[in-house]
C-alpha atoms as a PDB file:
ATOM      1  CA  UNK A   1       0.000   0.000   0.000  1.00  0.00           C
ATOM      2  CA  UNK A   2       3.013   2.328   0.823  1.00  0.00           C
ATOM      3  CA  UNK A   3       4.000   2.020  -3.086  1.00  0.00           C
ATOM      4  CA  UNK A   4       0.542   2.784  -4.227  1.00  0.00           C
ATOM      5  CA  UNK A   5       0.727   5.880  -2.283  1.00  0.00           C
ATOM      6  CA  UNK A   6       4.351   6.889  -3.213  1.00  0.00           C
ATOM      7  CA  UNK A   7       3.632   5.899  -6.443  1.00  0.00           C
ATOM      8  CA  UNK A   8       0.262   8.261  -6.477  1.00  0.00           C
ATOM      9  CA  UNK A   9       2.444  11.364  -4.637  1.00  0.00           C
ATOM     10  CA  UNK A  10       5.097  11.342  -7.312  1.00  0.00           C
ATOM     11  CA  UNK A  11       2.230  11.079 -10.313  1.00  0.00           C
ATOM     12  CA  UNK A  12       0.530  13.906  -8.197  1.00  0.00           C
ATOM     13  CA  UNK A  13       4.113  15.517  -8.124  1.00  0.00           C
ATOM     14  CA  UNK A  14       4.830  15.291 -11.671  1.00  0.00           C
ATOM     15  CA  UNK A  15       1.468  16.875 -12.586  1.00  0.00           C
ATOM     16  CA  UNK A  16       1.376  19.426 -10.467  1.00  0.00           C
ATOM     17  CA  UNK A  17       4.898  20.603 -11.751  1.00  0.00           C
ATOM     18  CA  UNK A  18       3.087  20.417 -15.546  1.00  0.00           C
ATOM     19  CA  UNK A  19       0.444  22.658 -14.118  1.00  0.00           C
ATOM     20  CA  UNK A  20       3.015  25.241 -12.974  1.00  0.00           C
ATOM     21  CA  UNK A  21       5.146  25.162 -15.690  1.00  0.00           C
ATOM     22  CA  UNK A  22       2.401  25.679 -18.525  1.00  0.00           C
ATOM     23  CA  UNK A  23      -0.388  26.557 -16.468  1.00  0.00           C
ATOM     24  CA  UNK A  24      -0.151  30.816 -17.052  1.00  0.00           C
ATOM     25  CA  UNK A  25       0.829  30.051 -20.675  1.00  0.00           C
ATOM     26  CA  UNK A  26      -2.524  28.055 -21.255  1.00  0.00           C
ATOM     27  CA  UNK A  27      -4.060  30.561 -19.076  1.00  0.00           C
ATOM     28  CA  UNK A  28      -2.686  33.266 -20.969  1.00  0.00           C
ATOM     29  CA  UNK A  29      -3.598  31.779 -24.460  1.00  0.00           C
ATOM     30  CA  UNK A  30      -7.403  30.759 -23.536  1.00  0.00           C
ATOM     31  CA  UNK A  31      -8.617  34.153 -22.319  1.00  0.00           C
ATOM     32  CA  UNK A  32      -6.762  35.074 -25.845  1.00  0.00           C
ATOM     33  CA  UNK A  33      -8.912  33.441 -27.834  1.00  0.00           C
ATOM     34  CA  UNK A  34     -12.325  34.308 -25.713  1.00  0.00           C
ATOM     35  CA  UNK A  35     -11.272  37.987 -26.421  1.00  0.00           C
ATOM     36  CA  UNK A  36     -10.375  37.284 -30.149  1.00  0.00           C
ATOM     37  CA  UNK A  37     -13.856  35.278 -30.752  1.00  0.00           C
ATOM     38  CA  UNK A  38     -16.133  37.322 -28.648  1.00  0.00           C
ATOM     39  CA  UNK A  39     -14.370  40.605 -30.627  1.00  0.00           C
ATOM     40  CA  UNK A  40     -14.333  38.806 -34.227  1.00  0.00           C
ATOM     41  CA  UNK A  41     -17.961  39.034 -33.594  1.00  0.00           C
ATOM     42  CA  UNK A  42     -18.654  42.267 -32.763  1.00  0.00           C
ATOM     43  CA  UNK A  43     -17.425  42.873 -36.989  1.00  0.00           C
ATOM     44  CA  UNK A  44     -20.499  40.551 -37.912  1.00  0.00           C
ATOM     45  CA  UNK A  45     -24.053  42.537 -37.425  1.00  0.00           C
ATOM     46  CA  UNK A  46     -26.062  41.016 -35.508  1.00  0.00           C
ATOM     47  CA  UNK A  47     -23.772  37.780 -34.141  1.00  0.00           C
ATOM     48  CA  UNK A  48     -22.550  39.283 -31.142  1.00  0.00           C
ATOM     49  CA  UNK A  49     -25.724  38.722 -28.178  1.00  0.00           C
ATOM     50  CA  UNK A  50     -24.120  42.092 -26.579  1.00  0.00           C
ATOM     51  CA  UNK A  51     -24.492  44.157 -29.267  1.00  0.00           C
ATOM     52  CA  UNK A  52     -27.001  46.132 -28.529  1.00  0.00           C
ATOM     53  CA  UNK A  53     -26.104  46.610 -24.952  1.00  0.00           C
ATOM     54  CA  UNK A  54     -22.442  47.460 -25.617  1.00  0.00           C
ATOM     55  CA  UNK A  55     -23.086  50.004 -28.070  1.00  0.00           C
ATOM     56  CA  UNK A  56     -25.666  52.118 -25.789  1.00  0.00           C
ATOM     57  CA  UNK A  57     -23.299  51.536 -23.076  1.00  0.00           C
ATOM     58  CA  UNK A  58     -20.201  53.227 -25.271  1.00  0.00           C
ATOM     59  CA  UNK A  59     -22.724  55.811 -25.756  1.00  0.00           C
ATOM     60  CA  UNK A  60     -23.784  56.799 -22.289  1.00  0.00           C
ATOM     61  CA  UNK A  61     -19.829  56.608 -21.436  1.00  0.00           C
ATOM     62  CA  UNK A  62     -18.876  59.003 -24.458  1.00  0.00           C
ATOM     63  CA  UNK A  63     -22.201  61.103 -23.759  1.00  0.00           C
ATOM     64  CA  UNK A  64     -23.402  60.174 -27.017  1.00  0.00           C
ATOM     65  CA  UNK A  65     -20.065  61.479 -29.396  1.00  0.00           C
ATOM     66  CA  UNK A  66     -19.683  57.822 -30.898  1.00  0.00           C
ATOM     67  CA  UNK A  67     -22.272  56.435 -33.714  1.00  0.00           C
ATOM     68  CA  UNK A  68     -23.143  52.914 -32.693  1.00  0.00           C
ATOM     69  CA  UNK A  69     -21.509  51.629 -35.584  1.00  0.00           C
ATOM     70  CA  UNK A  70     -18.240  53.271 -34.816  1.00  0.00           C
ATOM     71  CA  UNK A  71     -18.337  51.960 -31.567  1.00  0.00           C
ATOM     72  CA  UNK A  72     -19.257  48.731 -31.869  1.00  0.00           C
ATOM     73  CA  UNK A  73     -15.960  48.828 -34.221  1.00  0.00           C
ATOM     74  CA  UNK A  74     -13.743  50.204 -32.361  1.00  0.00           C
ATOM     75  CA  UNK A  75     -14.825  47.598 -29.232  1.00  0.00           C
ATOM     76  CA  UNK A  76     -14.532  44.499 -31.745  1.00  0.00           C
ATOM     77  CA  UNK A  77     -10.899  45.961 -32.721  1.00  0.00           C
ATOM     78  CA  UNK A  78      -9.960  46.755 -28.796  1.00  0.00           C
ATOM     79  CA  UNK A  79     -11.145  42.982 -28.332  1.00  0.00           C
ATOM     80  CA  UNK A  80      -9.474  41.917 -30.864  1.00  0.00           C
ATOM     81  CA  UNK A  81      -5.898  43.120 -30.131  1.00  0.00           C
ATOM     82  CA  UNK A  82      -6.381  42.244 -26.421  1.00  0.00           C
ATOM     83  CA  UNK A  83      -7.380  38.563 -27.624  1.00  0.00           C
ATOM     84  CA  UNK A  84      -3.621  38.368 -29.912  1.00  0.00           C
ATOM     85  CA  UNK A  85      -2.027  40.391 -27.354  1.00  0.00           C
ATOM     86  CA  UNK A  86      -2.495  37.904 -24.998  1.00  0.00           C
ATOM     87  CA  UNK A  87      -2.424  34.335 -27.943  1.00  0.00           C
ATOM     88  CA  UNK A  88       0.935  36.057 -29.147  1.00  0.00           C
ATOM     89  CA  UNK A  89       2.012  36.932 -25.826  1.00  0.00           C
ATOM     90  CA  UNK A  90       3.150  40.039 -27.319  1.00  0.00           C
ATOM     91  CA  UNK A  91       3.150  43.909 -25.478  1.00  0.00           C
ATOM     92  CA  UNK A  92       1.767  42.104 -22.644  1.00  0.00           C
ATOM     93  CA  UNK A  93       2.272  45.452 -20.690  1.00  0.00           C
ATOM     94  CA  UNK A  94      -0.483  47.424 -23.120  1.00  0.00           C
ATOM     95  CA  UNK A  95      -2.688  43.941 -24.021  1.00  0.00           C
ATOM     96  CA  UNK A  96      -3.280  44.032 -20.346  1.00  0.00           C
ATOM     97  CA  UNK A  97      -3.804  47.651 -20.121  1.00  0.00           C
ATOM     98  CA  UNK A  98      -6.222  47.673 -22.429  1.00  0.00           C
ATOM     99  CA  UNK A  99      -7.947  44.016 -20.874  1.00  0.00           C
ATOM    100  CA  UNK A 100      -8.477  46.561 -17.414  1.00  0.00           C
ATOM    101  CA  UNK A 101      -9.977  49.322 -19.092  1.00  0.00           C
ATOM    102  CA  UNK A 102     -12.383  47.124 -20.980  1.00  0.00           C
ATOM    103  CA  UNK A 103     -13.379  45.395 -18.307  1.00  0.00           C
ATOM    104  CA  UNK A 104     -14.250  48.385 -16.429  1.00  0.00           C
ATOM    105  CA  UNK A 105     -16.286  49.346 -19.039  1.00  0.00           C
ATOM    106  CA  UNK A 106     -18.157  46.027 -19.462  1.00  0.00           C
ATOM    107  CA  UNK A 107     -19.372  46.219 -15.616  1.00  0.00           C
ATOM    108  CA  UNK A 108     -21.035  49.466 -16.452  1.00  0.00           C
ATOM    109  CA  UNK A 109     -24.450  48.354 -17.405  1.00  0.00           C
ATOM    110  CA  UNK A 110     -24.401  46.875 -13.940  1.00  0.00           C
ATOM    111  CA  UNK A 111     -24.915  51.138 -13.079  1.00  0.00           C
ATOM    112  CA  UNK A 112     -26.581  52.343 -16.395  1.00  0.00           C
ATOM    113  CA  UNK A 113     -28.784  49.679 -17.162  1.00  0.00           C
ATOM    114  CA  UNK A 114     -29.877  47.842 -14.109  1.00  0.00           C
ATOM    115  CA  UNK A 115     -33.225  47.040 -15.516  1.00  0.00           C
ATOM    116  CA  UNK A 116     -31.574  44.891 -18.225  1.00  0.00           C
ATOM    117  CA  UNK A 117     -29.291  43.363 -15.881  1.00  0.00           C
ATOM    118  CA  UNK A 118     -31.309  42.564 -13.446  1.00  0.00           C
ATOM    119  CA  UNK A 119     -34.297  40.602 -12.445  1.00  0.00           C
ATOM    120  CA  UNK A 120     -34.360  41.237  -8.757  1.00  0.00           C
ATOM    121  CA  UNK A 121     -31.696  44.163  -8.316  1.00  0.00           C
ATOM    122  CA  UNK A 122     -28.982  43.474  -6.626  1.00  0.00           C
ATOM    123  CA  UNK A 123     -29.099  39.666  -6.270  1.00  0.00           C
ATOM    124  CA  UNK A 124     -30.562  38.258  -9.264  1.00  0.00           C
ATOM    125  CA  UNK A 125     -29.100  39.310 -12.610  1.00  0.00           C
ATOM    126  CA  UNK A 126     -30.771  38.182 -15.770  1.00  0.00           C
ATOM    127  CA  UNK A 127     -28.468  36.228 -18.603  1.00  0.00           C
ATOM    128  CA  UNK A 128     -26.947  40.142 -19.682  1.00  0.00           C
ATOM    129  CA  UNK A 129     -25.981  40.477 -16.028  1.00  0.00           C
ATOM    130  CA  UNK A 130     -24.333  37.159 -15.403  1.00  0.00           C
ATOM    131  CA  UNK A 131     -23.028  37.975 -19.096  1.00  0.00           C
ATOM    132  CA  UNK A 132     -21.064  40.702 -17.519  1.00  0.00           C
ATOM    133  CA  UNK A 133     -20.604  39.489 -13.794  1.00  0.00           C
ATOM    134  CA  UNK A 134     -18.935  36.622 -15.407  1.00  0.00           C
ATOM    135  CA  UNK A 135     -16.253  39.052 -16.123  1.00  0.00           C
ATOM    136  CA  UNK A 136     -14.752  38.875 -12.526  1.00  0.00           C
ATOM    137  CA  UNK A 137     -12.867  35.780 -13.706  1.00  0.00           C
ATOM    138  CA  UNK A 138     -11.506  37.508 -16.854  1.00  0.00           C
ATOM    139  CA  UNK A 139     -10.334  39.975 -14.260  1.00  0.00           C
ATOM    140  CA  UNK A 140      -8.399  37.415 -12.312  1.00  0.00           C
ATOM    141  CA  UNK A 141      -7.029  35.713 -15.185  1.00  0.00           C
ATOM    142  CA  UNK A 142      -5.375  39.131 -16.060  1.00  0.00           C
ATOM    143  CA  UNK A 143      -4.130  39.778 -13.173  1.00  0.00           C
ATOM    144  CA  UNK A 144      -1.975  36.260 -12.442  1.00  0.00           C
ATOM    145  CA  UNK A 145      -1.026  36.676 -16.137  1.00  0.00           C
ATOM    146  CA  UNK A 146       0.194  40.235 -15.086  1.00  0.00           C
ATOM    147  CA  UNK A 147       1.932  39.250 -12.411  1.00  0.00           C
ATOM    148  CA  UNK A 148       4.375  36.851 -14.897  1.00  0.00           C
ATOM    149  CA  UNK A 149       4.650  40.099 -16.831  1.00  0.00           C
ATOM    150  CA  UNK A 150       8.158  41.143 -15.087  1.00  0.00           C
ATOM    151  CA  UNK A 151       9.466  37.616 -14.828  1.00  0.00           C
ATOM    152  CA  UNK A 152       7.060  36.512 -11.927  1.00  0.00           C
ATOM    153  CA  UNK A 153       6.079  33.109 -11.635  1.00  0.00           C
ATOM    154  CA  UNK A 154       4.424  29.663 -10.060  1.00  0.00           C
ATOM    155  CA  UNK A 155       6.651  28.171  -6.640  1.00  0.00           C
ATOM    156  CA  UNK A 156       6.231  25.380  -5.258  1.00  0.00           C
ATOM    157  CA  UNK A 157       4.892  27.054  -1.602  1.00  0.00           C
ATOM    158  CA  UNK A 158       2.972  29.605  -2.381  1.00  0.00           C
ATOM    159  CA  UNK A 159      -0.166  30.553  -2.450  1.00  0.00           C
ATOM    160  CA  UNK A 160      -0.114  29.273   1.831  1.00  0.00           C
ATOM    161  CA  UNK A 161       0.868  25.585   0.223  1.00  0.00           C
ATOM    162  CA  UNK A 162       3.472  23.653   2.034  1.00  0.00           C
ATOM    163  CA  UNK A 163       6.690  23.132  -0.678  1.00  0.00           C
ATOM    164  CA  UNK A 164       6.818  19.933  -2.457  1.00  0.00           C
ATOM    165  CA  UNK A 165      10.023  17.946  -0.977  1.00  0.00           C
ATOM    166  CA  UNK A 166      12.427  15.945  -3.233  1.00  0.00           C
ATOM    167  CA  UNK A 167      10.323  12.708  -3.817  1.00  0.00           C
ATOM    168  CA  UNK A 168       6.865  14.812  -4.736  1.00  0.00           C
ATOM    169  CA  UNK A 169       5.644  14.339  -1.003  1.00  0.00           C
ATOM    170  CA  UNK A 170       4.397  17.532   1.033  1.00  0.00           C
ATOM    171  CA  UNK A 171       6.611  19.043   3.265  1.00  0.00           C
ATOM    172  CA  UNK A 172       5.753  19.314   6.648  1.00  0.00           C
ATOM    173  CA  UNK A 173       5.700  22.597   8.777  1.00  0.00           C
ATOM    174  CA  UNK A 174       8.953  21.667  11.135  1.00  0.00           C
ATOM    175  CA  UNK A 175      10.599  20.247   7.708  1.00  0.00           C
ATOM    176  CA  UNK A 176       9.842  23.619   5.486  1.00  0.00           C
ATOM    177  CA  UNK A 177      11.163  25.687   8.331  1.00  0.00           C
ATOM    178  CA  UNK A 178      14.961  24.051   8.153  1.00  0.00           C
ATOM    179  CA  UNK A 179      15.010  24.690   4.740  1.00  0.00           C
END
Protein backbone atom coordinates (compact mmCIF):
# COMPACT_ATOMS: atom_id res chain seq x y z
CA UNK A 1 0.00 0.00 0.00
CA UNK A 2 3.01 2.33 0.82
CA UNK A 3 4.00 2.02 -3.09
CA UNK A 4 0.54 2.78 -4.23
CA UNK A 5 0.73 5.88 -2.28
CA UNK A 6 4.35 6.89 -3.21
CA UNK A 7 3.63 5.90 -6.44
CA UNK A 8 0.26 8.26 -6.48
CA UNK A 9 2.44 11.36 -4.64
CA UNK A 10 5.10 11.34 -7.31
CA UNK A 11 2.23 11.08 -10.31
CA UNK A 12 0.53 13.91 -8.20
CA UNK A 13 4.11 15.52 -8.12
CA UNK A 14 4.83 15.29 -11.67
CA UNK A 15 1.47 16.88 -12.59
CA UNK A 16 1.38 19.43 -10.47
CA UNK A 17 4.90 20.60 -11.75
CA UNK A 18 3.09 20.42 -15.55
CA UNK A 19 0.44 22.66 -14.12
CA UNK A 20 3.02 25.24 -12.97
CA UNK A 21 5.15 25.16 -15.69
CA UNK A 22 2.40 25.68 -18.52
CA UNK A 23 -0.39 26.56 -16.47
CA UNK A 24 -0.15 30.82 -17.05
CA UNK A 25 0.83 30.05 -20.67
CA UNK A 26 -2.52 28.05 -21.25
CA UNK A 27 -4.06 30.56 -19.08
CA UNK A 28 -2.69 33.27 -20.97
CA UNK A 29 -3.60 31.78 -24.46
CA UNK A 30 -7.40 30.76 -23.54
CA UNK A 31 -8.62 34.15 -22.32
CA UNK A 32 -6.76 35.07 -25.84
CA UNK A 33 -8.91 33.44 -27.83
CA UNK A 34 -12.33 34.31 -25.71
CA UNK A 35 -11.27 37.99 -26.42
CA UNK A 36 -10.38 37.28 -30.15
CA UNK A 37 -13.86 35.28 -30.75
CA UNK A 38 -16.13 37.32 -28.65
CA UNK A 39 -14.37 40.61 -30.63
CA UNK A 40 -14.33 38.81 -34.23
CA UNK A 41 -17.96 39.03 -33.59
CA UNK A 42 -18.65 42.27 -32.76
CA UNK A 43 -17.42 42.87 -36.99
CA UNK A 44 -20.50 40.55 -37.91
CA UNK A 45 -24.05 42.54 -37.42
CA UNK A 46 -26.06 41.02 -35.51
CA UNK A 47 -23.77 37.78 -34.14
CA UNK A 48 -22.55 39.28 -31.14
CA UNK A 49 -25.72 38.72 -28.18
CA UNK A 50 -24.12 42.09 -26.58
CA UNK A 51 -24.49 44.16 -29.27
CA UNK A 52 -27.00 46.13 -28.53
CA UNK A 53 -26.10 46.61 -24.95
CA UNK A 54 -22.44 47.46 -25.62
CA UNK A 55 -23.09 50.00 -28.07
CA UNK A 56 -25.67 52.12 -25.79
CA UNK A 57 -23.30 51.54 -23.08
CA UNK A 58 -20.20 53.23 -25.27
CA UNK A 59 -22.72 55.81 -25.76
CA UNK A 60 -23.78 56.80 -22.29
CA UNK A 61 -19.83 56.61 -21.44
CA UNK A 62 -18.88 59.00 -24.46
CA UNK A 63 -22.20 61.10 -23.76
CA UNK A 64 -23.40 60.17 -27.02
CA UNK A 65 -20.07 61.48 -29.40
CA UNK A 66 -19.68 57.82 -30.90
CA UNK A 67 -22.27 56.43 -33.71
CA UNK A 68 -23.14 52.91 -32.69
CA UNK A 69 -21.51 51.63 -35.58
CA UNK A 70 -18.24 53.27 -34.82
CA UNK A 71 -18.34 51.96 -31.57
CA UNK A 72 -19.26 48.73 -31.87
CA UNK A 73 -15.96 48.83 -34.22
CA UNK A 74 -13.74 50.20 -32.36
CA UNK A 75 -14.82 47.60 -29.23
CA UNK A 76 -14.53 44.50 -31.74
CA UNK A 77 -10.90 45.96 -32.72
CA UNK A 78 -9.96 46.75 -28.80
CA UNK A 79 -11.15 42.98 -28.33
CA UNK A 80 -9.47 41.92 -30.86
CA UNK A 81 -5.90 43.12 -30.13
CA UNK A 82 -6.38 42.24 -26.42
CA UNK A 83 -7.38 38.56 -27.62
CA UNK A 84 -3.62 38.37 -29.91
CA UNK A 85 -2.03 40.39 -27.35
CA UNK A 86 -2.50 37.90 -25.00
CA UNK A 87 -2.42 34.34 -27.94
CA UNK A 88 0.94 36.06 -29.15
CA UNK A 89 2.01 36.93 -25.83
CA UNK A 90 3.15 40.04 -27.32
CA UNK A 91 3.15 43.91 -25.48
CA UNK A 92 1.77 42.10 -22.64
CA UNK A 93 2.27 45.45 -20.69
CA UNK A 94 -0.48 47.42 -23.12
CA UNK A 95 -2.69 43.94 -24.02
CA UNK A 96 -3.28 44.03 -20.35
CA UNK A 97 -3.80 47.65 -20.12
CA UNK A 98 -6.22 47.67 -22.43
CA UNK A 99 -7.95 44.02 -20.87
CA UNK A 100 -8.48 46.56 -17.41
CA UNK A 101 -9.98 49.32 -19.09
CA UNK A 102 -12.38 47.12 -20.98
CA UNK A 103 -13.38 45.39 -18.31
CA UNK A 104 -14.25 48.39 -16.43
CA UNK A 105 -16.29 49.35 -19.04
CA UNK A 106 -18.16 46.03 -19.46
CA UNK A 107 -19.37 46.22 -15.62
CA UNK A 108 -21.03 49.47 -16.45
CA UNK A 109 -24.45 48.35 -17.40
CA UNK A 110 -24.40 46.87 -13.94
CA UNK A 111 -24.92 51.14 -13.08
CA UNK A 112 -26.58 52.34 -16.39
CA UNK A 113 -28.78 49.68 -17.16
CA UNK A 114 -29.88 47.84 -14.11
CA UNK A 115 -33.23 47.04 -15.52
CA UNK A 116 -31.57 44.89 -18.23
CA UNK A 117 -29.29 43.36 -15.88
CA UNK A 118 -31.31 42.56 -13.45
CA UNK A 119 -34.30 40.60 -12.45
CA UNK A 120 -34.36 41.24 -8.76
CA UNK A 121 -31.70 44.16 -8.32
CA UNK A 122 -28.98 43.47 -6.63
CA UNK A 123 -29.10 39.67 -6.27
CA UNK A 124 -30.56 38.26 -9.26
CA UNK A 125 -29.10 39.31 -12.61
CA UNK A 126 -30.77 38.18 -15.77
CA UNK A 127 -28.47 36.23 -18.60
CA UNK A 128 -26.95 40.14 -19.68
CA UNK A 129 -25.98 40.48 -16.03
CA UNK A 130 -24.33 37.16 -15.40
CA UNK A 131 -23.03 37.97 -19.10
CA UNK A 132 -21.06 40.70 -17.52
CA UNK A 133 -20.60 39.49 -13.79
CA UNK A 134 -18.94 36.62 -15.41
CA UNK A 135 -16.25 39.05 -16.12
CA UNK A 136 -14.75 38.87 -12.53
CA UNK A 137 -12.87 35.78 -13.71
CA UNK A 138 -11.51 37.51 -16.85
CA UNK A 139 -10.33 39.98 -14.26
CA UNK A 140 -8.40 37.41 -12.31
CA UNK A 141 -7.03 35.71 -15.19
CA UNK A 142 -5.38 39.13 -16.06
CA UNK A 143 -4.13 39.78 -13.17
CA UNK A 144 -1.97 36.26 -12.44
CA UNK A 145 -1.03 36.68 -16.14
CA UNK A 146 0.19 40.23 -15.09
CA UNK A 147 1.93 39.25 -12.41
CA UNK A 148 4.38 36.85 -14.90
CA UNK A 149 4.65 40.10 -16.83
CA UNK A 150 8.16 41.14 -15.09
CA UNK A 151 9.47 37.62 -14.83
CA UNK A 152 7.06 36.51 -11.93
CA UNK A 153 6.08 33.11 -11.64
CA UNK A 154 4.42 29.66 -10.06
CA UNK A 155 6.65 28.17 -6.64
CA UNK A 156 6.23 25.38 -5.26
CA UNK A 157 4.89 27.05 -1.60
CA UNK A 158 2.97 29.60 -2.38
CA UNK A 159 -0.17 30.55 -2.45
CA UNK A 160 -0.11 29.27 1.83
CA UNK A 161 0.87 25.58 0.22
CA UNK A 162 3.47 23.65 2.03
CA UNK A 163 6.69 23.13 -0.68
CA UNK A 164 6.82 19.93 -2.46
CA UNK A 165 10.02 17.95 -0.98
CA UNK A 166 12.43 15.94 -3.23
CA UNK A 167 10.32 12.71 -3.82
CA UNK A 168 6.87 14.81 -4.74
CA UNK A 169 5.64 14.34 -1.00
CA UNK A 170 4.40 17.53 1.03
CA UNK A 171 6.61 19.04 3.27
CA UNK A 172 5.75 19.31 6.65
CA UNK A 173 5.70 22.60 8.78
CA UNK A 174 8.95 21.67 11.14
CA UNK A 175 10.60 20.25 7.71
CA UNK A 176 9.84 23.62 5.49
CA UNK A 177 11.16 25.69 8.33
CA UNK A 178 14.96 24.05 8.15
CA UNK A 179 15.01 24.69 4.74
Amino acid sequence: MEKLQARADAIDARITRWMAAQGIRLLRISLGIVFLWFGALKFFAGLSPAQDLATRTISMLTFGRIAPDTALLLLATWECLIGLGLILGIFMRATLLLLWVQMLGTVTPLIFFPNETFAQIPYAPTLEGQYIIKNIVLVSAGIVIGATVRGGRLTPGAGGQPPLAAGGSVRSAHETKRI
